[in-house]
Protein backbone atom coordinates (compact mmCIF):
# COMPACT_ATOMS: atom_id res chain seq x y z
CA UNK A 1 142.30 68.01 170.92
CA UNK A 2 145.08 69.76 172.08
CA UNK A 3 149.09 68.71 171.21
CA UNK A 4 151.10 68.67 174.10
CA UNK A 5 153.32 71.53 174.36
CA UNK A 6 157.04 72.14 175.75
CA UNK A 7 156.79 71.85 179.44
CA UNK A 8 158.25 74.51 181.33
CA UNK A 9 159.99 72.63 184.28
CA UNK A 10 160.60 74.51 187.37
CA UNK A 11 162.20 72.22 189.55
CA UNK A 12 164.47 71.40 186.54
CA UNK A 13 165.17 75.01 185.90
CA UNK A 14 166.25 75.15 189.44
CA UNK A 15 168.57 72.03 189.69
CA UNK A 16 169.92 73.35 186.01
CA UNK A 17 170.68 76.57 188.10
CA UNK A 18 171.95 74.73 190.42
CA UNK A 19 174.29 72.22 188.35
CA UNK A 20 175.59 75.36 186.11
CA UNK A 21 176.79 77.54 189.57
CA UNK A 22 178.16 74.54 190.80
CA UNK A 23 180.25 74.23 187.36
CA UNK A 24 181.06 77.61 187.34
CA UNK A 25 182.50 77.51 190.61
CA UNK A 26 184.02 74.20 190.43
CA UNK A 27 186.08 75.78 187.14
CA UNK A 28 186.82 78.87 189.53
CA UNK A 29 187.90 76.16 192.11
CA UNK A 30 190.05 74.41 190.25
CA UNK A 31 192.07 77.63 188.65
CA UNK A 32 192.68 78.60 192.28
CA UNK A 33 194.08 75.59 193.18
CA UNK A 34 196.17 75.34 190.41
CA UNK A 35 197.55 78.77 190.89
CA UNK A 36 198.34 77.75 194.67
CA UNK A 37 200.29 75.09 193.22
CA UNK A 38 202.41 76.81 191.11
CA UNK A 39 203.20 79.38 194.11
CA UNK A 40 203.47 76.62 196.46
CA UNK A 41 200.97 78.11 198.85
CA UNK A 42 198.16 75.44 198.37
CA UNK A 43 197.81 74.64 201.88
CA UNK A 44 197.27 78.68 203.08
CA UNK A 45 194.61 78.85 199.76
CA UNK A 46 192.47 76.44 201.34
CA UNK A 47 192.90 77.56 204.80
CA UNK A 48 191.74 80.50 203.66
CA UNK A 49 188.74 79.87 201.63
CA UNK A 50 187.25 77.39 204.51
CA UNK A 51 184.33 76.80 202.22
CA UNK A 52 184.30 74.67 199.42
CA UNK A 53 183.85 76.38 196.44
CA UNK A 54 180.39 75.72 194.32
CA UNK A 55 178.46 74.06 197.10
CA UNK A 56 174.74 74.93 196.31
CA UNK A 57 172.92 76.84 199.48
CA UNK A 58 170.63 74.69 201.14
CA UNK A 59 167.23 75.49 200.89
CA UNK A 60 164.49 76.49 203.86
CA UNK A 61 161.83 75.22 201.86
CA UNK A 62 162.67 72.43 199.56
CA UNK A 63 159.73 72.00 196.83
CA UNK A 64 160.54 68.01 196.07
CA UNK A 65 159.78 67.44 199.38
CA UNK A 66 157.10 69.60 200.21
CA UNK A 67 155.04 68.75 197.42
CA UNK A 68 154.37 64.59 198.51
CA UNK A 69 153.49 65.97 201.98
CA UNK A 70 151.12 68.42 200.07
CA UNK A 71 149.51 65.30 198.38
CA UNK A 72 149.58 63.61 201.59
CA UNK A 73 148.11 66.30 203.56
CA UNK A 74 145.00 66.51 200.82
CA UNK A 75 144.76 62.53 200.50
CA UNK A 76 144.39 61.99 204.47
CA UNK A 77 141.67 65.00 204.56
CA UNK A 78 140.00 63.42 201.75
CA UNK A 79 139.72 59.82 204.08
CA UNK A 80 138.22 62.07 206.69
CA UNK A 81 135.21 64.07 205.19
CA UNK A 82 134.21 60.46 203.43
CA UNK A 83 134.36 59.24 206.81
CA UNK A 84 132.37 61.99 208.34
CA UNK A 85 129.88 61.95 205.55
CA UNK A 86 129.60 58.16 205.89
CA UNK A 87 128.76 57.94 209.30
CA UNK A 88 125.59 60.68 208.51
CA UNK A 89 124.14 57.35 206.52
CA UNK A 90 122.04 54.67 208.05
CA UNK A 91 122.11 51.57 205.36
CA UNK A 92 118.55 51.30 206.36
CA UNK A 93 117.33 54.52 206.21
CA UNK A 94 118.78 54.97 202.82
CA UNK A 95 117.98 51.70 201.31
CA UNK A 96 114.24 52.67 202.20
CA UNK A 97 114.80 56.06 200.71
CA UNK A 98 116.48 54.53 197.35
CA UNK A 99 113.49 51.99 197.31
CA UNK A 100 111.21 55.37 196.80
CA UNK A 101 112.62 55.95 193.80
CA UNK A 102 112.34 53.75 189.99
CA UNK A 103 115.15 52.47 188.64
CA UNK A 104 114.67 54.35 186.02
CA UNK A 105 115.05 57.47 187.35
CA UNK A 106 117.87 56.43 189.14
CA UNK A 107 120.10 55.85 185.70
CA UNK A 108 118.76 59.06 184.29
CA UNK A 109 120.37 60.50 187.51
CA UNK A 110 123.67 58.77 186.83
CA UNK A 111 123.90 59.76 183.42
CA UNK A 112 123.55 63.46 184.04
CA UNK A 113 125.70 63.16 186.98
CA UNK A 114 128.67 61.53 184.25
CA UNK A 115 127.69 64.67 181.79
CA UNK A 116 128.28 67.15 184.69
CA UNK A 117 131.50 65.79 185.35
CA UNK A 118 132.27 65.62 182.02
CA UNK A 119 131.44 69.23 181.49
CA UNK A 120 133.66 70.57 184.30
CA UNK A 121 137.36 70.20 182.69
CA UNK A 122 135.95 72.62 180.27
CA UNK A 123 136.74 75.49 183.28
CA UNK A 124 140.39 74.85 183.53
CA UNK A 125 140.80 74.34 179.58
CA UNK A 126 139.47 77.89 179.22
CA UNK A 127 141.65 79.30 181.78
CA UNK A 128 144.67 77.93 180.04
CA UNK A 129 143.46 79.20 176.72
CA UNK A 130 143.05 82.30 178.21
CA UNK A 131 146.48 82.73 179.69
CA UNK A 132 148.54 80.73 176.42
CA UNK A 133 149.28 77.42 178.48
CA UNK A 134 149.26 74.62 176.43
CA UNK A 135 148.52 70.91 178.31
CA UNK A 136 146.74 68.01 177.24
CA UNK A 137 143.48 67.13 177.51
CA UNK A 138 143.79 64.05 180.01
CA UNK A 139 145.76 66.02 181.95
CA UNK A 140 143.86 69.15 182.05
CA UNK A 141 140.88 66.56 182.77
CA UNK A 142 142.91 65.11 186.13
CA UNK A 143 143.55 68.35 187.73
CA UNK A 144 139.68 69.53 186.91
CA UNK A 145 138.53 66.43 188.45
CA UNK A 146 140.34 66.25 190.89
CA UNK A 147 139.87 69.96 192.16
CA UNK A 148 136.46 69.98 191.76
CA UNK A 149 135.69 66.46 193.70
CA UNK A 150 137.81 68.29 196.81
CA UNK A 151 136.47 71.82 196.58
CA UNK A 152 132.52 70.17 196.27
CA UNK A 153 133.27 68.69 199.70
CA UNK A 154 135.92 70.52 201.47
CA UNK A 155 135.59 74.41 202.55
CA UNK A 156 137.23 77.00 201.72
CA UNK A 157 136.64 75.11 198.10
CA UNK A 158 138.56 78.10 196.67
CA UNK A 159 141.75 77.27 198.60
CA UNK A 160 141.43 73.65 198.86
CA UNK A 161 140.43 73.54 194.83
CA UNK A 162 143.63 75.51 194.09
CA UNK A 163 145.91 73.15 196.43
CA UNK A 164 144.70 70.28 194.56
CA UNK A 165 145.63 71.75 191.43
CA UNK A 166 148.54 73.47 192.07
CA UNK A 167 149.65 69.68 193.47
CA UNK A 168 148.73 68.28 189.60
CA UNK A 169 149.93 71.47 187.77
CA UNK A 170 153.19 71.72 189.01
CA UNK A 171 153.90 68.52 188.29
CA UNK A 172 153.46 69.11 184.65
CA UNK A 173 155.59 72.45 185.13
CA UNK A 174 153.21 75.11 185.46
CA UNK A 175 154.09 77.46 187.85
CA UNK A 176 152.25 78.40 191.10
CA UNK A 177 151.48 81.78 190.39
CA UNK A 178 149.94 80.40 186.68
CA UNK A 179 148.25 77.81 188.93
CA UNK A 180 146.62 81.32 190.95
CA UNK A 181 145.43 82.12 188.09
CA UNK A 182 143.93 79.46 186.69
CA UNK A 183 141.79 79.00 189.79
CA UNK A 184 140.90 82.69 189.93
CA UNK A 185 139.96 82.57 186.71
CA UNK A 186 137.61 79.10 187.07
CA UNK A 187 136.04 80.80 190.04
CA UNK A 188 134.92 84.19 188.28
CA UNK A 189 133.72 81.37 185.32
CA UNK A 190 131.18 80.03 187.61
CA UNK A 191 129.62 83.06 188.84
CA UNK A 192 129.49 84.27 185.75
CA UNK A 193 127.86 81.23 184.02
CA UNK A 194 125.43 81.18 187.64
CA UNK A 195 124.63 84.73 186.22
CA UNK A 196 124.20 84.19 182.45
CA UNK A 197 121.95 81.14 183.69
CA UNK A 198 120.22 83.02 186.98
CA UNK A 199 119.45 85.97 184.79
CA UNK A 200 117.39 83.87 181.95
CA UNK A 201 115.74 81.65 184.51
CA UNK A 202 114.95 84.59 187.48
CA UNK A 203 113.51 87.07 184.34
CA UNK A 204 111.13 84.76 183.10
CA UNK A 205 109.95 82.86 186.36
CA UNK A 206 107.15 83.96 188.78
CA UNK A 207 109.29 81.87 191.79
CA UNK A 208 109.36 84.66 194.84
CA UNK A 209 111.85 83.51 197.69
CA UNK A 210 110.24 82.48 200.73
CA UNK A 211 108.82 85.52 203.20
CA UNK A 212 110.91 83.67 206.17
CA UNK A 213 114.18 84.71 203.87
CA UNK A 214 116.09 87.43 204.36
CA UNK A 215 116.64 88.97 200.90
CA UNK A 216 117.01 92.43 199.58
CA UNK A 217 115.13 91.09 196.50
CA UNK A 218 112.12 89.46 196.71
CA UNK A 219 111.29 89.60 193.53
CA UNK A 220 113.68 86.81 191.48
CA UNK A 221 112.60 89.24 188.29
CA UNK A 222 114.30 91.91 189.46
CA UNK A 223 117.43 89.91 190.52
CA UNK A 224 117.25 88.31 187.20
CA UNK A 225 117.31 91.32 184.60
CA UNK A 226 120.20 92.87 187.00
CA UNK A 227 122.48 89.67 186.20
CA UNK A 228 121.50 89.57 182.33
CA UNK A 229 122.41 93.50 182.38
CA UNK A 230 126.13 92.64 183.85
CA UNK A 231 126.87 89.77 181.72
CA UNK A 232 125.78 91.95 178.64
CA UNK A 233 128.61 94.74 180.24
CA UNK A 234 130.96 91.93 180.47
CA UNK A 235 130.84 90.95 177.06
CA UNK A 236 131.09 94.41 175.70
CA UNK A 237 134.29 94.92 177.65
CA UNK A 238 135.94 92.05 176.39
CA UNK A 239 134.40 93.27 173.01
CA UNK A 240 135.50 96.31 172.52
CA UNK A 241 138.00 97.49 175.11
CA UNK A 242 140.19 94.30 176.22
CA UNK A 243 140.85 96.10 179.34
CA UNK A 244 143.60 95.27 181.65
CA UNK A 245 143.70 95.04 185.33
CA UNK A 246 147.28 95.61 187.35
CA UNK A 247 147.39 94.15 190.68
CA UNK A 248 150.32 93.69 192.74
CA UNK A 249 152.57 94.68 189.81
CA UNK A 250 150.77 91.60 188.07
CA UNK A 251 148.77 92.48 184.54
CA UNK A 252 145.56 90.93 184.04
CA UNK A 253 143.82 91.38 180.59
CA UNK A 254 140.03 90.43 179.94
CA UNK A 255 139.31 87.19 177.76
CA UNK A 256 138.67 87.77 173.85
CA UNK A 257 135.05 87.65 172.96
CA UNK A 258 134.87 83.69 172.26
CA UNK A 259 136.50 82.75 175.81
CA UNK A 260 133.99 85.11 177.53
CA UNK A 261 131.11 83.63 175.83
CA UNK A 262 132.46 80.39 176.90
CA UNK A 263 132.66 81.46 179.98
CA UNK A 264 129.07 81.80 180.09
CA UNK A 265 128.00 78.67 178.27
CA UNK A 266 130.21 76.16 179.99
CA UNK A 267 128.84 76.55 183.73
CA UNK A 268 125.30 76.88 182.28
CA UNK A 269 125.60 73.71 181.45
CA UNK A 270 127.27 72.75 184.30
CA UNK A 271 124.38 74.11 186.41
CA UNK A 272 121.56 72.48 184.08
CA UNK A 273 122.99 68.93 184.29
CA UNK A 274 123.77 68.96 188.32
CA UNK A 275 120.27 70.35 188.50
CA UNK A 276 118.85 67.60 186.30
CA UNK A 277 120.35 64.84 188.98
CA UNK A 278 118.03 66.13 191.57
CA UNK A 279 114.77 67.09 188.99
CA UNK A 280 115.36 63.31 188.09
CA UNK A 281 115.41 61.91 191.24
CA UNK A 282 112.20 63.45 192.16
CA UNK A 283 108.57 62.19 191.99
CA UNK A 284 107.16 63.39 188.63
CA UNK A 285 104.70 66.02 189.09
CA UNK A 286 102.80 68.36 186.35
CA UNK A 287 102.66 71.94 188.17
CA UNK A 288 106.83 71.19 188.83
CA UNK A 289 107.69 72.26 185.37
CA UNK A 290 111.72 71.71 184.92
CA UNK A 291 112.24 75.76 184.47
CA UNK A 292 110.68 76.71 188.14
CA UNK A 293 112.40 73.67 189.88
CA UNK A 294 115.65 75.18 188.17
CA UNK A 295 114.72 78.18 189.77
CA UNK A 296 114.27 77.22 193.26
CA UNK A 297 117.70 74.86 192.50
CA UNK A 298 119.40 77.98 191.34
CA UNK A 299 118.67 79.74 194.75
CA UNK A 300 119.62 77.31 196.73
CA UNK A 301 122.69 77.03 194.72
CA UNK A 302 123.17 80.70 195.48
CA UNK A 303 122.41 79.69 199.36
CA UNK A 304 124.97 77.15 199.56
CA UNK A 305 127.73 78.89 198.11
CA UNK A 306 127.10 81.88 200.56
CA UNK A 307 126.92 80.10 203.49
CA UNK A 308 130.15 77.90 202.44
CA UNK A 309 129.05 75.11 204.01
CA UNK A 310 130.87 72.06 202.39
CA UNK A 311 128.33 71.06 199.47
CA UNK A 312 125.67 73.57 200.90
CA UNK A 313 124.89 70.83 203.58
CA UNK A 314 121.36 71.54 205.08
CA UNK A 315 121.46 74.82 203.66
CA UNK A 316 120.12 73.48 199.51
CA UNK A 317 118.35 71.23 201.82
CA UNK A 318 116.42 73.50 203.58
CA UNK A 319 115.53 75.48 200.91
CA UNK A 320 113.93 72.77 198.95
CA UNK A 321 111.82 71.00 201.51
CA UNK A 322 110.59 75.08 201.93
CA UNK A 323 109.89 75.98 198.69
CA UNK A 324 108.72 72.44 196.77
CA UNK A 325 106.79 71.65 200.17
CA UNK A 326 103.70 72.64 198.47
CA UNK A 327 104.27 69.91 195.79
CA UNK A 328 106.23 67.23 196.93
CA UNK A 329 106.16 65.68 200.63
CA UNK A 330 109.41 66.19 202.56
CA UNK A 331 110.40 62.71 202.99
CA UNK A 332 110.25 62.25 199.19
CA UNK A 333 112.23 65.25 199.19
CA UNK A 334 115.27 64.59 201.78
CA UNK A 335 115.25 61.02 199.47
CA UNK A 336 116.04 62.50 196.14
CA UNK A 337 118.91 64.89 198.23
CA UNK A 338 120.16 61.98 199.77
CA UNK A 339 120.80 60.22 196.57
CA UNK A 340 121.85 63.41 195.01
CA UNK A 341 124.78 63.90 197.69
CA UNK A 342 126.13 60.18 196.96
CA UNK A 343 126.15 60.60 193.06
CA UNK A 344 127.35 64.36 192.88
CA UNK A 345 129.52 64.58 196.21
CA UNK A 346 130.30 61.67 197.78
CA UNK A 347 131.25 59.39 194.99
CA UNK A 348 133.29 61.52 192.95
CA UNK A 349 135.14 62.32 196.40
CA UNK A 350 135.67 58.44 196.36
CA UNK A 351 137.23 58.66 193.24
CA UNK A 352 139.64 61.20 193.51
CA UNK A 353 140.65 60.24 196.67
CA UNK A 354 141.69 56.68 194.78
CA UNK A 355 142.83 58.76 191.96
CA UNK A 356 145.22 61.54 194.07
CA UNK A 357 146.98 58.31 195.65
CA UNK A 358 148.24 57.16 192.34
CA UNK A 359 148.95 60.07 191.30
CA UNK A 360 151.51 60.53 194.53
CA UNK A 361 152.76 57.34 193.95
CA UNK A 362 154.05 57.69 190.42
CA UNK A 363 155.24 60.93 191.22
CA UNK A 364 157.26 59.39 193.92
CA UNK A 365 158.65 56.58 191.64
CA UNK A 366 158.99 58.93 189.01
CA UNK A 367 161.37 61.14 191.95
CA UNK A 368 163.49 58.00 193.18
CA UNK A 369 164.18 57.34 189.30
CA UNK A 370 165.35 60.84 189.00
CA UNK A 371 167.73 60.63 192.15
């Protein structure tokens, strides 16, 4: 477990700025005064200064007060998409779809849906290892959740995931452009993990996409070696060369050898458990070995995060009642989704919904103790 480092504070650093110019200038102030004293001439010193010496510039954009309308902003969006996502339920329709499926199946459901989530911190914590920022674990845990349970729901997840965590980073004094980086950094994660896993699972099925969609490949075998082939480049780079990037007058160096294994492991897993939620949920049926249904889960992943439609709606969908229509009847189908959505989406959108309020209001409290 990490030990909780120094935290850099910007806003401090500012008002410290601030405070010492203020000082500085007061001390000027006061010297100038005192000479106009001494020559008698205080009146004409002040009429000619007109200003009052180290008063701090106001700014345009004042960050204590942008922030809680930040939060705010992200809290009242949150309200609306679980509005707009409740609304697509009928409590009959979906009671009748949950009594479909055993209780048992249900739990096993919830338990990998808890081990996803529990994976998922394990993005950010690698990000900050990679760039030498130092934070707790709870905390690095709140800003994960958090950002994820937005960016699952809310499109463009990149943007809205990195609002969310810039709104929880900052407040522990990591900067914004650290906070850019951190999100870049979870985002190449995932597609490289989607790759590490793609390439294992595409090379070794026989699952072809269906002939009604468009692909260049056809053939998942191909598709697969080709993403085993650029995740063995990737770790050879960070291997042996370490390379950096420069962009925008900004140096970016490749992850040691250990972080970019990570990188592959961690959303492997990620991937295997939130595909487990929906195996679980359906029917149990001996030609629907785990391995192809993580296939055809795996493309519609893919689908979902192309289209960039908020959680893949109708798109992952789609896809399955296409592909596992040959196994499994449709309405059985759309019943495990439905479930699926309201453990891995909707829920956890709950949550941090409940979660980002507290958050603003001890961050408030904590800024009127300040003042």
């Amino acid at each position: 477990m990490s030990t909780p480092s120094r935290k850099p504070n910007p806003e401090s650093d500012e008002s410290t700025g601030i405070d010492a110019h203020g000082k500085s200038a007061g001390k000027a102030g006061n010297a100038d005064s005192g000479n106009a004293d001494n020559t008698g001439n205080t009146g004409k010193a002040a009429g000619t200064t007109g200003k009052s010496p180290g008063k701090p510039r106001r700014k345009l954009f004042n960050r204590r007060r942008l922030l809680p309308l930040i939060g705010l902003a992200l809290f009242v969006l949150a309200i609306y998409v679980l509005q707009n996502e409740i609304q697509q339920f009928s409590w009959d329709t979906f009671k009748g779809h949950v009594l479909l499926i055993p209780n048992h199946q249900l739990l096993l459901a919830l338990a990998a849906t808890l081990t996803g989530y529990l994976i998922l911190p394990f993005y950010d914590k690698l990000a900050l290892i990679h760039f030498g920022i130092r934070l707790p674990w709870r905390r690095v845990a709140k800003a994960s959740f958090l950002g994820f349970a937005f960016s699952h729901n809310i499109t463009p997840s990149l943007l809205v995931g990195g609002t969310i965590r810039y709104r929880i980073y900052s407040a522990y004094g990591i900067s914004g452009f650290n906070v850019t980086k951190v999100v870049g950094f979870c985002a190449i994660t995932l597609w490289l993990g989607f790759m590490a896993l793609g390439g294992v699972v595409f090379a070794g099925t026989t699952v072809r996409l269906p002939e009604e969609t468009y692909w260049p490949l056809q053939n998942l075998q191909i598709l697969g070696w080709i993403f085993l082939l650029l995740c063995i480049t990737y770790l050879i780079l960070c291997r042996n060369i370490r390379a950096t990037i420069a962009f925008r007058g900004k140096i970016f160096q490749l992850p040691t050898l250990p972080v970019a294994v990570a990188q592959l492991i961690v959303p492997s897993l990620d991937l295997i458990a939130s595909s487990l939620i929906l195996y679980l949920l359906l029917p149990p049926i001996p030609e629907l070995t785990y391995p192809m249904f993580l296939a055809i889960y795996l493309i519609g992943f893919m689908g979902g995060i192309i289209s960039q439609v908020p959680g893949g709606l109708g798109v992952i969908e789609t896809i399955l009642v296409v592909m596992l229509g040959s196994f499994i009847d449709s309405a059985q189908i759309l019943s495990a989704v439905l479930v699926y959505r309201l453990y891995y989406f909707i829920a956890p959108l709950l949550m941090a919904a409940i979660l980002l309020a507290i958050h603003e209001i001890r961050q408030r409290r904590k800024a009127s103790r300040d003042t």
